[in-house]
PDB file of N, CA and C in Angstrom:
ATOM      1  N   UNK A   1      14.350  -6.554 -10.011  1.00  0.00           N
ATOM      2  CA  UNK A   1      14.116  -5.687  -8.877  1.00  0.00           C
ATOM      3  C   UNK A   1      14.893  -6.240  -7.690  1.00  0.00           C
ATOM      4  N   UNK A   2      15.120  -5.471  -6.935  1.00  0.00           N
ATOM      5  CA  UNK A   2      16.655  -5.901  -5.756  1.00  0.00           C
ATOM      6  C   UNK A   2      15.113  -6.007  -4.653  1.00  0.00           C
ATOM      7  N   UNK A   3      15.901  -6.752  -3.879  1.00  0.00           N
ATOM      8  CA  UNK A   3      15.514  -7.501  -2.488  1.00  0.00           C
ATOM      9  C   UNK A   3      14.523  -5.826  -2.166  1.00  0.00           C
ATOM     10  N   UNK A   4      15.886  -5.530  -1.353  1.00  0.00           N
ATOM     11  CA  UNK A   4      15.119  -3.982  -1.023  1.00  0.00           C
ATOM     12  C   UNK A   4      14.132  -3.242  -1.731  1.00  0.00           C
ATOM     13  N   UNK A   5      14.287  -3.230  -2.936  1.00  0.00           N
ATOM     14  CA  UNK A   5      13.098  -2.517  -3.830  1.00  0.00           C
ATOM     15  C   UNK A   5      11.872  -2.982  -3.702  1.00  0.00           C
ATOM     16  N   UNK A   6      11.980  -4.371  -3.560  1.00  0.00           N
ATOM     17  CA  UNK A   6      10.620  -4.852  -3.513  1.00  0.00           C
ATOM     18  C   UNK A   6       9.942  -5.037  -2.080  1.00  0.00           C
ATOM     19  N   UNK A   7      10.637  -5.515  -1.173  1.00  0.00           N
ATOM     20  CA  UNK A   7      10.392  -4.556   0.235  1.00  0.00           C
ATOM     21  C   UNK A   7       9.765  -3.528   0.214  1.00  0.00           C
ATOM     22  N   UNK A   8      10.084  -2.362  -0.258  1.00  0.00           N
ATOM     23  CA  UNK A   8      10.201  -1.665   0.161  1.00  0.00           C
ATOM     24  C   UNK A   8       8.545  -0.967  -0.572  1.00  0.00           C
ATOM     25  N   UNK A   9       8.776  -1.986  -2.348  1.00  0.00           N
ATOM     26  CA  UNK A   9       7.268  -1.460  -2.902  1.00  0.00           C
ATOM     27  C   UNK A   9       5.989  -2.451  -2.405  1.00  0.00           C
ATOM     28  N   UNK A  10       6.342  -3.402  -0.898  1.00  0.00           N
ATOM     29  CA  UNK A  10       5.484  -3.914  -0.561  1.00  0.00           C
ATOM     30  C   UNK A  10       4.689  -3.031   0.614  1.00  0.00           C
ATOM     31  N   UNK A  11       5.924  -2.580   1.322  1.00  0.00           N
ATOM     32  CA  UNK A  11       5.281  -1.482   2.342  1.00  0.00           C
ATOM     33  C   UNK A  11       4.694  -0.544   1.981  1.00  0.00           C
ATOM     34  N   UNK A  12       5.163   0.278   0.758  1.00  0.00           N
ATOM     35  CA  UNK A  12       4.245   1.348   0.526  1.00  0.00           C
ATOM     36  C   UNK A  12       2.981   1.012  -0.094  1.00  0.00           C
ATOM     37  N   UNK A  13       2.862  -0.281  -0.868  1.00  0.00           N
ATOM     38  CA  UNK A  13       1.600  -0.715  -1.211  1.00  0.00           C
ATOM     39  C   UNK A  13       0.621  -1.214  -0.507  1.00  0.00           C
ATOM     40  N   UNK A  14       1.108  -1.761   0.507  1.00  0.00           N
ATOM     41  CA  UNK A  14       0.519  -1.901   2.108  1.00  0.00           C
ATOM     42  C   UNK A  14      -0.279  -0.785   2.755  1.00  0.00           C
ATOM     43  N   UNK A  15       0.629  -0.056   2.777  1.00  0.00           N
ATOM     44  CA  UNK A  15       0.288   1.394   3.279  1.00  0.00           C
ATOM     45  C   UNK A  15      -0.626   2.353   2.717  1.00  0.00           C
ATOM     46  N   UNK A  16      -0.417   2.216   1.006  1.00  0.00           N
ATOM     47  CA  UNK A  16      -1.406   2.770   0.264  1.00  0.00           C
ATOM     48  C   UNK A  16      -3.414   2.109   0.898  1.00  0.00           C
ATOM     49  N   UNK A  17      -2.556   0.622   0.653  1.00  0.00           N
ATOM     50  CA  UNK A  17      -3.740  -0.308   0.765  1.00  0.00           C
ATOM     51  C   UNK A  17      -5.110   0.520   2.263  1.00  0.00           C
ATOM     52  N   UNK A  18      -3.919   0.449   3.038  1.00  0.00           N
ATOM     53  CA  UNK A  18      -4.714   0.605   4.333  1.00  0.00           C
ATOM     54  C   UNK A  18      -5.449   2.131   4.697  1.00  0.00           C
ATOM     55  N   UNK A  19      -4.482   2.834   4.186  1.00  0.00           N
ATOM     56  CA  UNK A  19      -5.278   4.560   3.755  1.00  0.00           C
ATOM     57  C   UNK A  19      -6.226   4.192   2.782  1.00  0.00           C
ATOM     58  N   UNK A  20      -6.609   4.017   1.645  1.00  0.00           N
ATOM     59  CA  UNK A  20      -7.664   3.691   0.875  1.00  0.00           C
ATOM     60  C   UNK A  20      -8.767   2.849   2.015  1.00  0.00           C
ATOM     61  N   UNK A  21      -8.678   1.894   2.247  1.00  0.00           N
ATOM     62  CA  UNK A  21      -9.693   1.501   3.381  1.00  0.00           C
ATOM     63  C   UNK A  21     -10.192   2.207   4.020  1.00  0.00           C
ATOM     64  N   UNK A  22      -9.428   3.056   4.949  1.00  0.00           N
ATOM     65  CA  UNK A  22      -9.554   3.726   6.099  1.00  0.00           C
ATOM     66  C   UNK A  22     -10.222   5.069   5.295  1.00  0.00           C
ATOM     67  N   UNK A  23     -10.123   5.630   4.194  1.00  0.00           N
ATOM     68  CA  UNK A  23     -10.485   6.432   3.471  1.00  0.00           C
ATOM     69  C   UNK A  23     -12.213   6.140   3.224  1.00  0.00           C
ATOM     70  N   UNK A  24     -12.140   5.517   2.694  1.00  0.00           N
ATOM     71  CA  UNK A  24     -13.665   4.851   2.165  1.00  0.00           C
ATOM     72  C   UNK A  24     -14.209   4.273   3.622  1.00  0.00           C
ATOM     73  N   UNK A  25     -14.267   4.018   4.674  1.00  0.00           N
ATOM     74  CA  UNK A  25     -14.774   3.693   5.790  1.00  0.00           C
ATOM     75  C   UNK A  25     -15.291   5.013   6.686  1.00  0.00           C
ATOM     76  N   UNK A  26     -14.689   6.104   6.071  1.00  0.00           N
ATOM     77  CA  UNK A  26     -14.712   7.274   6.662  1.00  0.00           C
ATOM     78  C   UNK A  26     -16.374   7.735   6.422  1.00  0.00           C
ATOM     79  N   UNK A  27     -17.294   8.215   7.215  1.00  0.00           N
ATOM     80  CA  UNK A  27     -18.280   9.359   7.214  1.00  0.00           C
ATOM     81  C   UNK A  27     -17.951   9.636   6.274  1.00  0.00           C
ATOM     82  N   UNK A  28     -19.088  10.564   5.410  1.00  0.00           N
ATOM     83  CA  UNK A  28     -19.079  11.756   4.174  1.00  0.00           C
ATOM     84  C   UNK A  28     -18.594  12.897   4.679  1.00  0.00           C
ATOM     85  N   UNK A  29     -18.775  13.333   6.167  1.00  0.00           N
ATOM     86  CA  UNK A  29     -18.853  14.491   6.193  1.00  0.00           C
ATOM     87  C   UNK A  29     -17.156  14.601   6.359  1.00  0.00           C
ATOM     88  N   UNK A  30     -16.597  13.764   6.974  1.00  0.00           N
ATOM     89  CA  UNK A  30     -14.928  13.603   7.588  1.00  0.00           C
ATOM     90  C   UNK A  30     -14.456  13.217   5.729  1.00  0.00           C
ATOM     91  N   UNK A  31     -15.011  12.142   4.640  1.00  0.00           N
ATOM     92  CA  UNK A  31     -14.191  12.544   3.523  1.00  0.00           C
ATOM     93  C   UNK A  31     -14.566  13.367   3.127  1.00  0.00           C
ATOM     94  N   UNK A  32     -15.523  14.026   2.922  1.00  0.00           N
ATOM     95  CA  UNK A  32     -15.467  15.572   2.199  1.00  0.00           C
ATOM     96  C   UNK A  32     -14.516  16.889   2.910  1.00  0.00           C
ATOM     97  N   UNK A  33     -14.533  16.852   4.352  1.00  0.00           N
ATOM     98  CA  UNK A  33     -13.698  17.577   5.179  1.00  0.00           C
ATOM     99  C   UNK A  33     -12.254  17.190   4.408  1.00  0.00           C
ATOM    100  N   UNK A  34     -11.911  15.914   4.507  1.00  0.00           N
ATOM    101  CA  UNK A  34     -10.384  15.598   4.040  1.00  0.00           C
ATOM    102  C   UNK A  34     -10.043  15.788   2.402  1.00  0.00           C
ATOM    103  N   UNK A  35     -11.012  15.886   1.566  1.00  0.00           N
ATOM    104  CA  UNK A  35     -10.731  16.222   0.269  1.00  0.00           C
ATOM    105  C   UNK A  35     -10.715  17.344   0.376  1.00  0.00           C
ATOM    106  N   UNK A  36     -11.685  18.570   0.972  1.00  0.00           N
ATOM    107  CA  UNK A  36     -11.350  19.791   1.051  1.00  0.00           C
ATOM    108  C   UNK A  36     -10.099  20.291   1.497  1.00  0.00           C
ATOM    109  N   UNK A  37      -9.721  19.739   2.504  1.00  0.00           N
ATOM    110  CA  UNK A  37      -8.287  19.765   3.159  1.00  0.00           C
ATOM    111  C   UNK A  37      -7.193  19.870   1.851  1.00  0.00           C
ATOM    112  N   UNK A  38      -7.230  18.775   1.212  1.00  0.00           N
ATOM    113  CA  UNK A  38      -6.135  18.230   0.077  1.00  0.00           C
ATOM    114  C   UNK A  38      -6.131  19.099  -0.472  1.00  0.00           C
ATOM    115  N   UNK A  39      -7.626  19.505  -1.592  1.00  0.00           N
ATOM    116  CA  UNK A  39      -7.788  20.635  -2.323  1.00  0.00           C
ATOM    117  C   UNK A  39      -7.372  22.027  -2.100  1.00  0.00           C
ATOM    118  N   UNK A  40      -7.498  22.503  -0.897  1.00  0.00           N
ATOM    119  CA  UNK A  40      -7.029  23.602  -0.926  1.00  0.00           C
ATOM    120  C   UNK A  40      -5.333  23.762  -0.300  1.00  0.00           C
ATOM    121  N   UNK A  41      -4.976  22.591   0.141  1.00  0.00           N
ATOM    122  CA  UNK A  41      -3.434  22.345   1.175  1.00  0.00           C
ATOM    123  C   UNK A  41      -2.680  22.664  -0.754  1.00  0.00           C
ATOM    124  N   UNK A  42      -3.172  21.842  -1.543  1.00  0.00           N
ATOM    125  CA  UNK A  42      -2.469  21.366  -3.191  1.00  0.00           C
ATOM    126  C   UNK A  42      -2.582  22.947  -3.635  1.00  0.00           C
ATOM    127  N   UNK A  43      -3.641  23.288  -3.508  1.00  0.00           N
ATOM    128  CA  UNK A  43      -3.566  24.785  -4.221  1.00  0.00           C
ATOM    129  C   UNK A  43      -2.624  25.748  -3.656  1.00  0.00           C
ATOM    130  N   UNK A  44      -2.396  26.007  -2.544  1.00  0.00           N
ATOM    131  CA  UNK A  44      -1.379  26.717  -1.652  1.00  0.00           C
ATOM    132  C   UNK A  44      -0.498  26.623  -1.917  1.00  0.00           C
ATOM    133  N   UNK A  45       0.265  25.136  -2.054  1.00  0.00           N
ATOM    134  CA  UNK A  45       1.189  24.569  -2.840  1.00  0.00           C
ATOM    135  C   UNK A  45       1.952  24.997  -3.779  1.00  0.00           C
ATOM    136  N   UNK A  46       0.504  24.845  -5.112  1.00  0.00           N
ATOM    137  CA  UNK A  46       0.640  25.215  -5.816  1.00  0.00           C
ATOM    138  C   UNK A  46       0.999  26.643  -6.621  1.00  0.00           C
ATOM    139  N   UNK A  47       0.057  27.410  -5.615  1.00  0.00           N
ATOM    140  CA  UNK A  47       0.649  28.913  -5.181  1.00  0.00           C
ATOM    141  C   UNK A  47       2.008  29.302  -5.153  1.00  0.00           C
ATOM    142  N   UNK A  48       2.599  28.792  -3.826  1.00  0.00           N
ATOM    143  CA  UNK A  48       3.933  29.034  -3.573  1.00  0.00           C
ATOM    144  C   UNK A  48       5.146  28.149  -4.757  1.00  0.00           C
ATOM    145  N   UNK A  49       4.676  27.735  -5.890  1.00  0.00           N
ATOM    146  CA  UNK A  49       5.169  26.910  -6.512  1.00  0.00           C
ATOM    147  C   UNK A  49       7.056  26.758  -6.163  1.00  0.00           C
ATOM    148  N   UNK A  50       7.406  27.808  -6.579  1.00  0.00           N
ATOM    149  CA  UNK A  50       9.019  28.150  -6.192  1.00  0.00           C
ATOM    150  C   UNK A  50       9.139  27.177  -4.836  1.00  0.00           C
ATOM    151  N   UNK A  51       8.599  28.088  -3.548  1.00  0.00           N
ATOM    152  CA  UNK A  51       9.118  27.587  -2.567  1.00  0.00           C
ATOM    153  C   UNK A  51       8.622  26.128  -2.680  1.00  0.00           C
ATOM    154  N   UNK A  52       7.767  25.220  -3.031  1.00  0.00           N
ATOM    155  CA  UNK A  52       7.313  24.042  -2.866  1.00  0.00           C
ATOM    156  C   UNK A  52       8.444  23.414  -3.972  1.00  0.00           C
ATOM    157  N   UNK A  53       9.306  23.482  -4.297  1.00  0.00           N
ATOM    158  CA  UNK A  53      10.105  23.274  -5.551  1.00  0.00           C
ATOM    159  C   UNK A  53      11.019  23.138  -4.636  1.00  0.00           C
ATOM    160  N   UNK A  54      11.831  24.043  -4.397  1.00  0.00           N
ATOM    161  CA  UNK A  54      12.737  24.166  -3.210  1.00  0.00           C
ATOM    162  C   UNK A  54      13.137  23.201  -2.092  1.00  0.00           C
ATOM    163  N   UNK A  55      11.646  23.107  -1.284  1.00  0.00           N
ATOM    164  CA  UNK A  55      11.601  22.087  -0.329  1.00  0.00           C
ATOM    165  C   UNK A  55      11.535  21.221  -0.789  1.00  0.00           C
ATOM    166  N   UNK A  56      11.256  20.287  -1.514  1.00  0.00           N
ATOM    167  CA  UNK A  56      10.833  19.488  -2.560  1.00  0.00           C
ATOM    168  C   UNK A  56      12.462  18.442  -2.995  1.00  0.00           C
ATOM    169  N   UNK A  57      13.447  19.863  -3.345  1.00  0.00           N
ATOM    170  CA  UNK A  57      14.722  19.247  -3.806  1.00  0.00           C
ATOM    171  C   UNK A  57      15.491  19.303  -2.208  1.00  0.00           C
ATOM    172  N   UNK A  58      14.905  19.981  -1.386  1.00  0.00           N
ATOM    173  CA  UNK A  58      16.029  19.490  -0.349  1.00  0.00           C
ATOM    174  C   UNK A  58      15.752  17.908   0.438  1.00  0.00           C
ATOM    175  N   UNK A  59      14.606  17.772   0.025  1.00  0.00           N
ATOM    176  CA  UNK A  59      14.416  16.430   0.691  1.00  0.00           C
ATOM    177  C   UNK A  59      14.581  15.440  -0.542  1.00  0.00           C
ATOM    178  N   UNK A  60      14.764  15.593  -1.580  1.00  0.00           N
ATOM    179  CA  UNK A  60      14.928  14.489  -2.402  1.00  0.00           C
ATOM    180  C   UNK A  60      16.575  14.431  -2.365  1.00  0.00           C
ATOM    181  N   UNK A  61      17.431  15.121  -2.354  1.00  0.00           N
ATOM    182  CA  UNK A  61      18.689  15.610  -1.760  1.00  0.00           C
ATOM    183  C   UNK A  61      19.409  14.932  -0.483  1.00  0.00           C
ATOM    184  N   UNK A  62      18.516  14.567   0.304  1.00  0.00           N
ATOM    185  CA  UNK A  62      18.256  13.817   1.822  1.00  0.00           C
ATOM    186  C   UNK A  62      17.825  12.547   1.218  1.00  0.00           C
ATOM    187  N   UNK A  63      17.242  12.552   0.498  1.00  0.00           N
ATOM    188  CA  UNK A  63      16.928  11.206   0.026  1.00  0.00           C
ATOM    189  C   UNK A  63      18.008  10.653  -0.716  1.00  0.00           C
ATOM    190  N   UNK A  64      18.645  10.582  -1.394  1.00  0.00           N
ATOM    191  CA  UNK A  64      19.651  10.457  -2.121  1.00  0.00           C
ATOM    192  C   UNK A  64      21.333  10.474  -1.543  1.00  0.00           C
ATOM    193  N   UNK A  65      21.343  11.454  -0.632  1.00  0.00           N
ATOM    194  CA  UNK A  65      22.586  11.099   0.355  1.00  0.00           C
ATOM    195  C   UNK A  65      21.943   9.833   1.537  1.00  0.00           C
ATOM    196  N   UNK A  66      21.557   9.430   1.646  1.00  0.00           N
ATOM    197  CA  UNK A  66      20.905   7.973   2.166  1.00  0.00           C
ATOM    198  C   UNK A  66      21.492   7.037   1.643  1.00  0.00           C
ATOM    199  N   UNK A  67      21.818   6.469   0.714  1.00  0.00           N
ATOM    200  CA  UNK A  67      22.530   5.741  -0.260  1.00  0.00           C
ATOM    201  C   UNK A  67      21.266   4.255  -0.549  1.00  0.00           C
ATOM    202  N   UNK A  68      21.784   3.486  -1.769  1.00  0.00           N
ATOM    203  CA  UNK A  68      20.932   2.785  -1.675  1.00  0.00           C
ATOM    204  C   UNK A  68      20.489   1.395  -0.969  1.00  0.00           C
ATOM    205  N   UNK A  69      21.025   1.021   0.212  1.00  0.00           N
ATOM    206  CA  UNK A  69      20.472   0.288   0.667  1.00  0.00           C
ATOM    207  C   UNK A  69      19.521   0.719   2.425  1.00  0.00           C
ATOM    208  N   UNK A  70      19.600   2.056   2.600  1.00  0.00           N
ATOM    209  CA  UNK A  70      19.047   2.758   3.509  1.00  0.00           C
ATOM    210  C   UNK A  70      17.201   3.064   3.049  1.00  0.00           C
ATOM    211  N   UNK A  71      16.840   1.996   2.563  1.00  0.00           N
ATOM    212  CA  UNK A  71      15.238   2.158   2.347  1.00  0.00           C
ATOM    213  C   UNK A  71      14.443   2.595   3.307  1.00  0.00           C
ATOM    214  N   UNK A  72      14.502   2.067   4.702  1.00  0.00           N
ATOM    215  CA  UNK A  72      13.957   2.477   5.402  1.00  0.00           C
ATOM    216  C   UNK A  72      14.417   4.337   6.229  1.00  0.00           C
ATOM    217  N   UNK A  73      15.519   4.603   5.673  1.00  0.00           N
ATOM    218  CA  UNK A  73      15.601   6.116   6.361  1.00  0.00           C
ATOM    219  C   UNK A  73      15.062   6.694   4.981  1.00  0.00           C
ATOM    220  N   UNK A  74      14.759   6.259   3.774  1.00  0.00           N
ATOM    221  CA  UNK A  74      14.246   7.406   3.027  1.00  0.00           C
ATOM    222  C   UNK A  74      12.892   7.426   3.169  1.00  0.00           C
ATOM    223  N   UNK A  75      11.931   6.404   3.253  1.00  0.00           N
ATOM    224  CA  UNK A  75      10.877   6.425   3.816  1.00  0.00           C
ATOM    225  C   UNK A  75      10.480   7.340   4.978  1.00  0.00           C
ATOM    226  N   UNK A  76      11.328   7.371   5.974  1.00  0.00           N
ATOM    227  CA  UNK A  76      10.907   8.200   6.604  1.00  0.00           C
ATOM    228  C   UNK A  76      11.285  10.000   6.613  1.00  0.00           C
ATOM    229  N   UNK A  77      12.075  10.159   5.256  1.00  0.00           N
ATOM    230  CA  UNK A  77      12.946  11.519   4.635  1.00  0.00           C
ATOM    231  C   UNK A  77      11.143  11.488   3.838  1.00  0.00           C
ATOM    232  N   UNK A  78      10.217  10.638   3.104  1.00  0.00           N
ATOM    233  CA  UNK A  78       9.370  10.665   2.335  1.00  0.00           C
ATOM    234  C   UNK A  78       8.244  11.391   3.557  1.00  0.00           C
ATOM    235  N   UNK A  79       8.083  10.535   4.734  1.00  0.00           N
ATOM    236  CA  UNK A  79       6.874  10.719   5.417  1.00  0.00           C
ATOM    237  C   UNK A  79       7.061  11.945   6.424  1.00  0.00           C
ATOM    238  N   UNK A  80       8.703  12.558   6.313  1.00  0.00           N
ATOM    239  CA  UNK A  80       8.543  13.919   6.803  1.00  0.00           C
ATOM    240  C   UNK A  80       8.120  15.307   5.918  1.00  0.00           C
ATOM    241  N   UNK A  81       8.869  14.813   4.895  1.00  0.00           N
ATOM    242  CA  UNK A  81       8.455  15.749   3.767  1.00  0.00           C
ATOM    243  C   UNK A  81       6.400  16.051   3.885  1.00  0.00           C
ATOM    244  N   UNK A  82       5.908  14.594   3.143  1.00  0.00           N
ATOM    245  CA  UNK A  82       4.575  14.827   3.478  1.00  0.00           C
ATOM    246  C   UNK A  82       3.777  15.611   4.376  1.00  0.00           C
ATOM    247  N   UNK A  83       4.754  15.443   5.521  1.00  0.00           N
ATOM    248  CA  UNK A  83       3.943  16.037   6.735  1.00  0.00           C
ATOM    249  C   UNK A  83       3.920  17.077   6.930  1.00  0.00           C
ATOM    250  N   UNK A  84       5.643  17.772   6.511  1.00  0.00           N
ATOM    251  CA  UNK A  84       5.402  19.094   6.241  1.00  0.00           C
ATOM    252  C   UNK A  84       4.693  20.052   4.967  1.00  0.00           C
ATOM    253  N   UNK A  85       4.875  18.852   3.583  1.00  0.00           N
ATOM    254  CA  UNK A  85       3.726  19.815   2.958  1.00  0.00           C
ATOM    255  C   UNK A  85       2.475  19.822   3.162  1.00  0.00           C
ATOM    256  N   UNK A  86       1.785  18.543   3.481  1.00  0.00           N
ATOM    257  CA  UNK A  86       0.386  18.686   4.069  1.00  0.00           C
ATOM    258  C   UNK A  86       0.415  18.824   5.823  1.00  0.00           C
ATOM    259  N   UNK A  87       0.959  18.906   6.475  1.00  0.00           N
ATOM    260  CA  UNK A  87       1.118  18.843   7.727  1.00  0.00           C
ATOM    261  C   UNK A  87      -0.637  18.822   8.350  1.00  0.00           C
ATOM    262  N   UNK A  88      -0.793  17.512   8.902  1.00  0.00           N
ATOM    263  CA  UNK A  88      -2.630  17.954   9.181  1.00  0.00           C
ATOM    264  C   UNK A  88      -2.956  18.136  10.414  1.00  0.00           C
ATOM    265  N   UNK A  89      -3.829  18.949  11.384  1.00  0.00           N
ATOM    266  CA  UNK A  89      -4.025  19.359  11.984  1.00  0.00           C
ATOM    267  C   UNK A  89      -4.579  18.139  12.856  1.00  0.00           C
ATOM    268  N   UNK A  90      -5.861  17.574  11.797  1.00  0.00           N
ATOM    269  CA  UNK A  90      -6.576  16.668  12.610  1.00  0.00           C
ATOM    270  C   UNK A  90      -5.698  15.025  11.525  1.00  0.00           C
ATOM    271  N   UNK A  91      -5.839  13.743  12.262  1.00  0.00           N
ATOM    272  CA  UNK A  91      -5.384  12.762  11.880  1.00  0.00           C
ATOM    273  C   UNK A  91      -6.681  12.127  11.420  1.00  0.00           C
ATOM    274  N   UNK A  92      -6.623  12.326  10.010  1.00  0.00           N
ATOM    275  CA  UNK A  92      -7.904  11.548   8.992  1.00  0.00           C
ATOM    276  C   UNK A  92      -7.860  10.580   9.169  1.00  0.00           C
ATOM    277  N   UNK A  93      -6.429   9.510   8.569  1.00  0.00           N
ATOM    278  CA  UNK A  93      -6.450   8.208   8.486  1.00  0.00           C
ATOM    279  C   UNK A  93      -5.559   7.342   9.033  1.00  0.00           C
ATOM    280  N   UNK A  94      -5.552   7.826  10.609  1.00  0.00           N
ATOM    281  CA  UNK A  94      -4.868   7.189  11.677  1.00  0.00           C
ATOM    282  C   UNK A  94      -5.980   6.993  12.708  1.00  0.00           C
TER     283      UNK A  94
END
């Protein structure tokens, strides 16, 4: 695994780490609000399958003209994407 790779699978495991915390620290009523959120944001999604396909390859597309030692601009090509498919209204786990 290259320098960068593993960087890079430390931050997102970091990151995973600290949403899971912040997840489970949460009220019932705020994680059940945020699983409902997911559940129905994924189904919509899933709905529009085509267009979620679409957007999907233009940012992996963006990801990939990045080249590989630009870890940190695809990360953030990753955390725009997210935002626009779940884009959340209220900030769960910030």
């Amino acid at each position: 695994m290259s320098k960068t790779s593993t960087i890079t699978a430390i931050i997102l495991g970091a990151s995973i780490g600290a949403a899971l915390l912040k997840f489970y620290s949460l009220p019932k009523e705020e994680k059940d609000a945020l699983m409902d959120y997911l559940k129905k944001t994924t189904n919509d999604l899933l709905d529009n399958a085509e267009s979620t396909v679409e957007k999907v390859e233009q940012y992996m597309d963006e990801v990939k003209s990045k080249g590989d030692s630009a870890w940190v601009e695809k990360i953030y090509v990753f955390k725009k994407m997210f935002s626009e498919l779940y884009g959340f209204d209220k900030k769960y786990l910030l």
